[in-house]
Protein backbone atom coordinates (compact mmCIF):
# COMPACT_ATOMS: atom_id res chain seq x y z
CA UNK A 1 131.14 117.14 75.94
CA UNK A 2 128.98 114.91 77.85
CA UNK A 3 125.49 114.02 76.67
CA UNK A 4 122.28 115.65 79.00
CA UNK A 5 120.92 112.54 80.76
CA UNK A 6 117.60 111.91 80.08
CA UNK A 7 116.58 109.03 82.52
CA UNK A 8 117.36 109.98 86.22
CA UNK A 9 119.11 106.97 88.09
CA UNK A 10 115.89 107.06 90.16
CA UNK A 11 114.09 105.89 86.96
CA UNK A 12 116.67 103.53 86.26
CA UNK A 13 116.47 101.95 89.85
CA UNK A 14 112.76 101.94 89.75
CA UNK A 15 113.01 100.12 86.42
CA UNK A 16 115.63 97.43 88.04
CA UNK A 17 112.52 97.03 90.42
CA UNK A 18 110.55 96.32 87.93
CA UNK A 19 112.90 94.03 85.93
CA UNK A 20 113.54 92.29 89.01
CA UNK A 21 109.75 91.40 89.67
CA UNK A 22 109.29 90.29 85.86
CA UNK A 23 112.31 88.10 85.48
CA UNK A 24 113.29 87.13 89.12
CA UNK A 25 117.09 87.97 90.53
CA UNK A 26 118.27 84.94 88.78
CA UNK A 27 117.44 85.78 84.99
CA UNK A 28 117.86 89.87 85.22
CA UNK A 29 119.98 91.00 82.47
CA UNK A 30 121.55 94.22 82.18
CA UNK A 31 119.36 93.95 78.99
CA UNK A 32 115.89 93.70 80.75
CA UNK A 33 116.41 96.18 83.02
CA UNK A 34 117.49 98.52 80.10
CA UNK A 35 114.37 97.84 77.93
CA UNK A 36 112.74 98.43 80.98
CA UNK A 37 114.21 101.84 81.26
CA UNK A 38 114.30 102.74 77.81
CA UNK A 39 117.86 102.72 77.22
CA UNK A 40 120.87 100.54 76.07
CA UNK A 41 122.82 98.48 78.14
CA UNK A 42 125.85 100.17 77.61
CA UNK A 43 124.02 103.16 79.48
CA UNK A 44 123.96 101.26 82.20
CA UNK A 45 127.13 99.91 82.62
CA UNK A 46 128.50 103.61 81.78
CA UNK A 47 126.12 104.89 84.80
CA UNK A 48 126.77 102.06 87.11
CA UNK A 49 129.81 99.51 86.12
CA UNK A 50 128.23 96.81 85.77
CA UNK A 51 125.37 94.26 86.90
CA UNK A 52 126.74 94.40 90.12
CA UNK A 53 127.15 97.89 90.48
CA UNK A 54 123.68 98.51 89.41
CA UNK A 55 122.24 95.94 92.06
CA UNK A 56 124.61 97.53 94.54
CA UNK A 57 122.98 100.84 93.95
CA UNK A 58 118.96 98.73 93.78
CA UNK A 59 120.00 97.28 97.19
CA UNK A 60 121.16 100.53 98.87
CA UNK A 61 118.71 102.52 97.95
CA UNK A 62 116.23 100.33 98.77
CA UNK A 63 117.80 99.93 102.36
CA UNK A 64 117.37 104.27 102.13
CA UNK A 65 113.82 103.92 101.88
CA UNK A 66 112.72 100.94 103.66
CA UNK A 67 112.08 103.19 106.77
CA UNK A 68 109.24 105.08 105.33
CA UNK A 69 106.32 103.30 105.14
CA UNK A 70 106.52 102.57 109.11
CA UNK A 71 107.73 105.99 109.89
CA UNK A 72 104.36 107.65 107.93
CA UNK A 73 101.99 105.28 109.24
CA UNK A 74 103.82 106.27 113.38
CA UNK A 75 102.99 110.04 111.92
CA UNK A 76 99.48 109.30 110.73
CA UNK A 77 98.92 106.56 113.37
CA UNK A 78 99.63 107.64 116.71
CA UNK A 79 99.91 105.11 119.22
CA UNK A 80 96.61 104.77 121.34
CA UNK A 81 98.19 103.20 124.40
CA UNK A 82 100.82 104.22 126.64
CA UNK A 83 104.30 101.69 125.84
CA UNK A 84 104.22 98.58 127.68
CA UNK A 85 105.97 98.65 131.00
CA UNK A 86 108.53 96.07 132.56
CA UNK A 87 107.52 92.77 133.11
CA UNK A 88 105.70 92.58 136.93
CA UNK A 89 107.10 91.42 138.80
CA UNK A 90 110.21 91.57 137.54
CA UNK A 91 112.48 88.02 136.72
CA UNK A 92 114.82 87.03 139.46
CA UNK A 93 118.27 87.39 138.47
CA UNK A 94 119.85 84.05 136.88
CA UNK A 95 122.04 83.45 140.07
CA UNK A 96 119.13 83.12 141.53
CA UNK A 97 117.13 80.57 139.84
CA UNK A 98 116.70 77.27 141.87
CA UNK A 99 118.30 74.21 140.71
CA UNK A 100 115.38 72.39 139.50
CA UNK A 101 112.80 73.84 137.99
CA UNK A 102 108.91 72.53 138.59
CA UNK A 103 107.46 71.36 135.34
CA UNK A 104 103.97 70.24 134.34
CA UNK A 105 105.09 66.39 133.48
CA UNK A 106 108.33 66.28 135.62
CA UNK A 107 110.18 65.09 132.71
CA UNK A 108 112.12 68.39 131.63
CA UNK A 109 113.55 68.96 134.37
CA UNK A 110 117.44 68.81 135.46
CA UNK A 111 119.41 68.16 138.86
């Protein structure tokens, strides 16, 4: 029978966070993160697979929650303007644009 877990993978992610910000990506060790935790490293790569796995799992669910900070302050923040409108007046189609262009200096200009 399977052992209860004690540390959610929540925890464990948080604590790669953590890890990550003390040692930079480049020195992270399934060790650090797992004294970080509070467990072993073999927890870890029983939970997740490996180093890999575990910074697959950092990465996605840090792409999960990157929304939220800009989605509470649109709900706490409501926007006191109306959206822009379209440029006015609008841009000529390209088809239409003349075959030299005026210019301040007259020196970027093409024939």
């Amino acid at each position: 029978m399977a052992r209860p877990r004690t540390t959610s993978d929540e925890a464990i992610l948080q604590a790669t966070g953590r890890a990550l910000l003390r040692h930079g990506p480049g020195r992270l060790t399934l060790g650090g993160v797992a004294a970080e935790a509070g467990l072993s490293p073999a927890t870890l790569v029983q939970r997740f697979g490996s180093k890999r796995g575990l910074l697959l799992a950092f990465a996605r669910r840090a792409a999960e929650h990157a929304r939220e900070p800009f989605d509470r302050a649109r709900r706490e923040h409501p926007r006191p303007w109306p959206p822009c409108a379209p440029p006015w007046p609008p841009w000529p189609p390209v088809s239409a644009a003349p075959r030299r262009w005026p210019t301040a200096w007259g020196c970027c200009s093409w024939t």
